[in-house]
N, C-alpha and C. Protein backbone atom coordinates (compact mmCIF):
# COMPACT_ATOMS: atom_id res chain seq x y z
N UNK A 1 29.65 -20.56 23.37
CA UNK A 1 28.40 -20.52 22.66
C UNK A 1 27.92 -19.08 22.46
N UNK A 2 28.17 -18.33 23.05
CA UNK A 2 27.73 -16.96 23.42
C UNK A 2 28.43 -16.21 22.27
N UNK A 3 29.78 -16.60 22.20
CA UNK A 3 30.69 -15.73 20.81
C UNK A 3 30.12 -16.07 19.65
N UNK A 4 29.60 -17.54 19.65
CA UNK A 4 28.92 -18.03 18.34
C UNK A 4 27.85 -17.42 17.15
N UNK A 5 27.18 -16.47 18.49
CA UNK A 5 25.78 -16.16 17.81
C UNK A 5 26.37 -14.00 17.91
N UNK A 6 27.27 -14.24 18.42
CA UNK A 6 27.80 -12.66 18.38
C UNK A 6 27.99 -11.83 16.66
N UNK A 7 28.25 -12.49 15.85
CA UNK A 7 28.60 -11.97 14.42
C UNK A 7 26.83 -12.08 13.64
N UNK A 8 26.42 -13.31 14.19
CA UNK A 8 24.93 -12.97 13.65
C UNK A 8 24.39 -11.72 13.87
N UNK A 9 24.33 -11.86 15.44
CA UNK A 9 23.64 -10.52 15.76
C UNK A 9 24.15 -9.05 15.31
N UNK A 10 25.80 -8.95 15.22
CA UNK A 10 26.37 -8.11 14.33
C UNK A 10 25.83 -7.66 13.05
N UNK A 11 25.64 -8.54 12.21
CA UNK A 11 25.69 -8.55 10.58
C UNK A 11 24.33 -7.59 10.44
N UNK A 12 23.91 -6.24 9.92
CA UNK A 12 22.92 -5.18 9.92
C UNK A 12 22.86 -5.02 8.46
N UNK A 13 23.26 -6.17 7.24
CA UNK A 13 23.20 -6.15 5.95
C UNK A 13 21.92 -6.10 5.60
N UNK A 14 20.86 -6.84 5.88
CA UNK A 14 19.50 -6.74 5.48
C UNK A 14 18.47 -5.72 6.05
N UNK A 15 19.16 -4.88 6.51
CA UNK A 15 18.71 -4.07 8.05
C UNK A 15 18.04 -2.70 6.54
N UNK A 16 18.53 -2.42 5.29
CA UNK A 16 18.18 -1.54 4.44
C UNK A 16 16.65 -2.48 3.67
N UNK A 17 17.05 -3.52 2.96
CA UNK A 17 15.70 -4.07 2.71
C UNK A 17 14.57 -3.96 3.52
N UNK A 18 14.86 -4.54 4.67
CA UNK A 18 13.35 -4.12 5.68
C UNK A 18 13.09 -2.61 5.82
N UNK A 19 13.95 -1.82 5.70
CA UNK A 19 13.46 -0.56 5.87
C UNK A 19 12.70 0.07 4.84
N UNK A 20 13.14 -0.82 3.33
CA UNK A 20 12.79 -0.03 1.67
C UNK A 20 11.37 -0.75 2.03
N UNK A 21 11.21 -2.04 2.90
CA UNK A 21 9.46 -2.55 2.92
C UNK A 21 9.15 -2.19 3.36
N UNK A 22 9.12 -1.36 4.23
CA UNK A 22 8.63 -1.02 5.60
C UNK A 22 7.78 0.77 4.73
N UNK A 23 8.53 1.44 4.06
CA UNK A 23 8.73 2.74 3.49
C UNK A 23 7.88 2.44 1.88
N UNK A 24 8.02 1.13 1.34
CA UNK A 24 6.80 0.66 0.15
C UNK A 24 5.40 0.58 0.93
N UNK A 25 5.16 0.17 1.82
CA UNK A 25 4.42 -0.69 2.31
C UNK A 25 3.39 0.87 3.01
N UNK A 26 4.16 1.98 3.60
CA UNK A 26 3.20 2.80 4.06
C UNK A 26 3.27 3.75 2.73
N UNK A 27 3.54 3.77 1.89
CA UNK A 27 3.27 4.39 0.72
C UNK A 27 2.28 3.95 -0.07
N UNK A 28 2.03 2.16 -0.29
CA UNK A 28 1.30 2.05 -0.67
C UNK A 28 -0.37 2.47 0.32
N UNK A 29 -0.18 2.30 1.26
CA UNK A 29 -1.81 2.62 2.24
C UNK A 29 -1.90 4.12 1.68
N UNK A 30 -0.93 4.94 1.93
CA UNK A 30 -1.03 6.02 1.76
C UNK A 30 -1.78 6.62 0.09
N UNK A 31 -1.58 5.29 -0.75
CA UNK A 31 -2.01 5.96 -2.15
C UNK A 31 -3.33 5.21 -2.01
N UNK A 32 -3.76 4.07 -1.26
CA UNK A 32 -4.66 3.96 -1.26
C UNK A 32 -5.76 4.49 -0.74
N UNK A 33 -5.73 5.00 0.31
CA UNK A 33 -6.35 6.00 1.19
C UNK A 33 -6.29 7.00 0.41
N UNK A 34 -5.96 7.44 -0.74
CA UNK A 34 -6.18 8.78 -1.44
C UNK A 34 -7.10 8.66 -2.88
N UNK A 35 -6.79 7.28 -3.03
CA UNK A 35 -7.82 6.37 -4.06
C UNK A 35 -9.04 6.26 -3.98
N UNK A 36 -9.57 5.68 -2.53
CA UNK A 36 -10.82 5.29 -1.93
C UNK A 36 -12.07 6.51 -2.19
N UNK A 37 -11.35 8.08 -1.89
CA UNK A 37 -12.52 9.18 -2.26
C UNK A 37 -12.72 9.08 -3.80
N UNK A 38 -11.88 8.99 -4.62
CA UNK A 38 -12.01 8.63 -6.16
C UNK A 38 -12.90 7.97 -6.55
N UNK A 39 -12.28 6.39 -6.36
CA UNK A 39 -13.39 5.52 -6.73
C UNK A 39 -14.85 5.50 -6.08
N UNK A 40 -15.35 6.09 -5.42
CA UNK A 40 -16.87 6.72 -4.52
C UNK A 40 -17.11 7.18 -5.30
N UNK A 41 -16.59 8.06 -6.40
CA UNK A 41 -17.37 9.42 -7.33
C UNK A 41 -17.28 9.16 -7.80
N UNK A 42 -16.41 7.87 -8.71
CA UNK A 42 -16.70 7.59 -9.92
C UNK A 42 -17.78 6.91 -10.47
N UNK A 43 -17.95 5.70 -9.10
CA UNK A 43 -18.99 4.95 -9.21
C UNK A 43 -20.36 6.23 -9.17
N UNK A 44 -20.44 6.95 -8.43
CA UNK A 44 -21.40 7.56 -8.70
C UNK A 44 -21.24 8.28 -9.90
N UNK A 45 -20.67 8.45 -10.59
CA UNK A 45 -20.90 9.20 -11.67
C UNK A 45 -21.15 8.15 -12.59
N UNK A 46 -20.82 6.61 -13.02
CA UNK A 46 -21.44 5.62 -13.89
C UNK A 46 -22.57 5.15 -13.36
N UNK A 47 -23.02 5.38 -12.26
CA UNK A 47 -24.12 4.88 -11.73
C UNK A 47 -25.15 6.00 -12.74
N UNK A 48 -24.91 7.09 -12.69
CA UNK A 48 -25.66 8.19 -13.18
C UNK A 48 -25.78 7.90 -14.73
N UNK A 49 -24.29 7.57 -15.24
CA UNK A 49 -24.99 7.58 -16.27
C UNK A 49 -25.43 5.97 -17.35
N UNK A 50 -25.63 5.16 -16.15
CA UNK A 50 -25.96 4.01 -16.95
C UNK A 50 -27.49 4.15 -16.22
N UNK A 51 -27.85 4.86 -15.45
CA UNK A 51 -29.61 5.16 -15.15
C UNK A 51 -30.41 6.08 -16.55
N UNK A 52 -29.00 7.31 -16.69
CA UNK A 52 -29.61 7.57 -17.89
C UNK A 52 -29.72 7.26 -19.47
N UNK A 53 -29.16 5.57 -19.56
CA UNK A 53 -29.36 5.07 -20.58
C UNK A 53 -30.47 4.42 -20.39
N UNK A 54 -30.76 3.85 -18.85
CA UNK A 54 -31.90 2.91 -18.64
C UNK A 54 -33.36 3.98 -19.06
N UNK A 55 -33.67 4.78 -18.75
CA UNK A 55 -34.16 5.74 -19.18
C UNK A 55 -35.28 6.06 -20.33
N UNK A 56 -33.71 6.11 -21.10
CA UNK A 56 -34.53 5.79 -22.91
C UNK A 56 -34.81 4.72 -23.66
C-alpha cells in the first residue's frame, strides 16, 4: 500500500501552476494597494467638482 501512493507523491507536474497563482495573486494585492491612494484623490477631486456645480 505504501508503494501505491509513492508515484502520487512523486508527480511535481502541477507544482508550476500553484506557483504562477501564488505569484498572480500577490501581484494582484500589490496593484491594489497602489490603487487605493488613487482612488482617495480622485474621489476627492469629483467631490470638488460636483460641489462646484451645486453652487451655481
Amino acid at each position: 500500500m505504501k508503494n501505491a501512493r509513492l508515484p502520487f507523491f512523486a508527480n511535481d507536474e502541477g507544482t508550476t501552476a500553484v506557483e504562477y497563482a501564488v505569484i498572480a495573486g500577490l501581484i494582484f494585492l500589490v496593484i491594489i494597494a497602489a490603487i487605493q491612494p488613487i482612488g482617495a484623490q480622485l474621489a476627492d477631486i469629483f467631490t470638488g467638482a460636483a460641489d462646484g456645480f451645486k453652487q451655481n
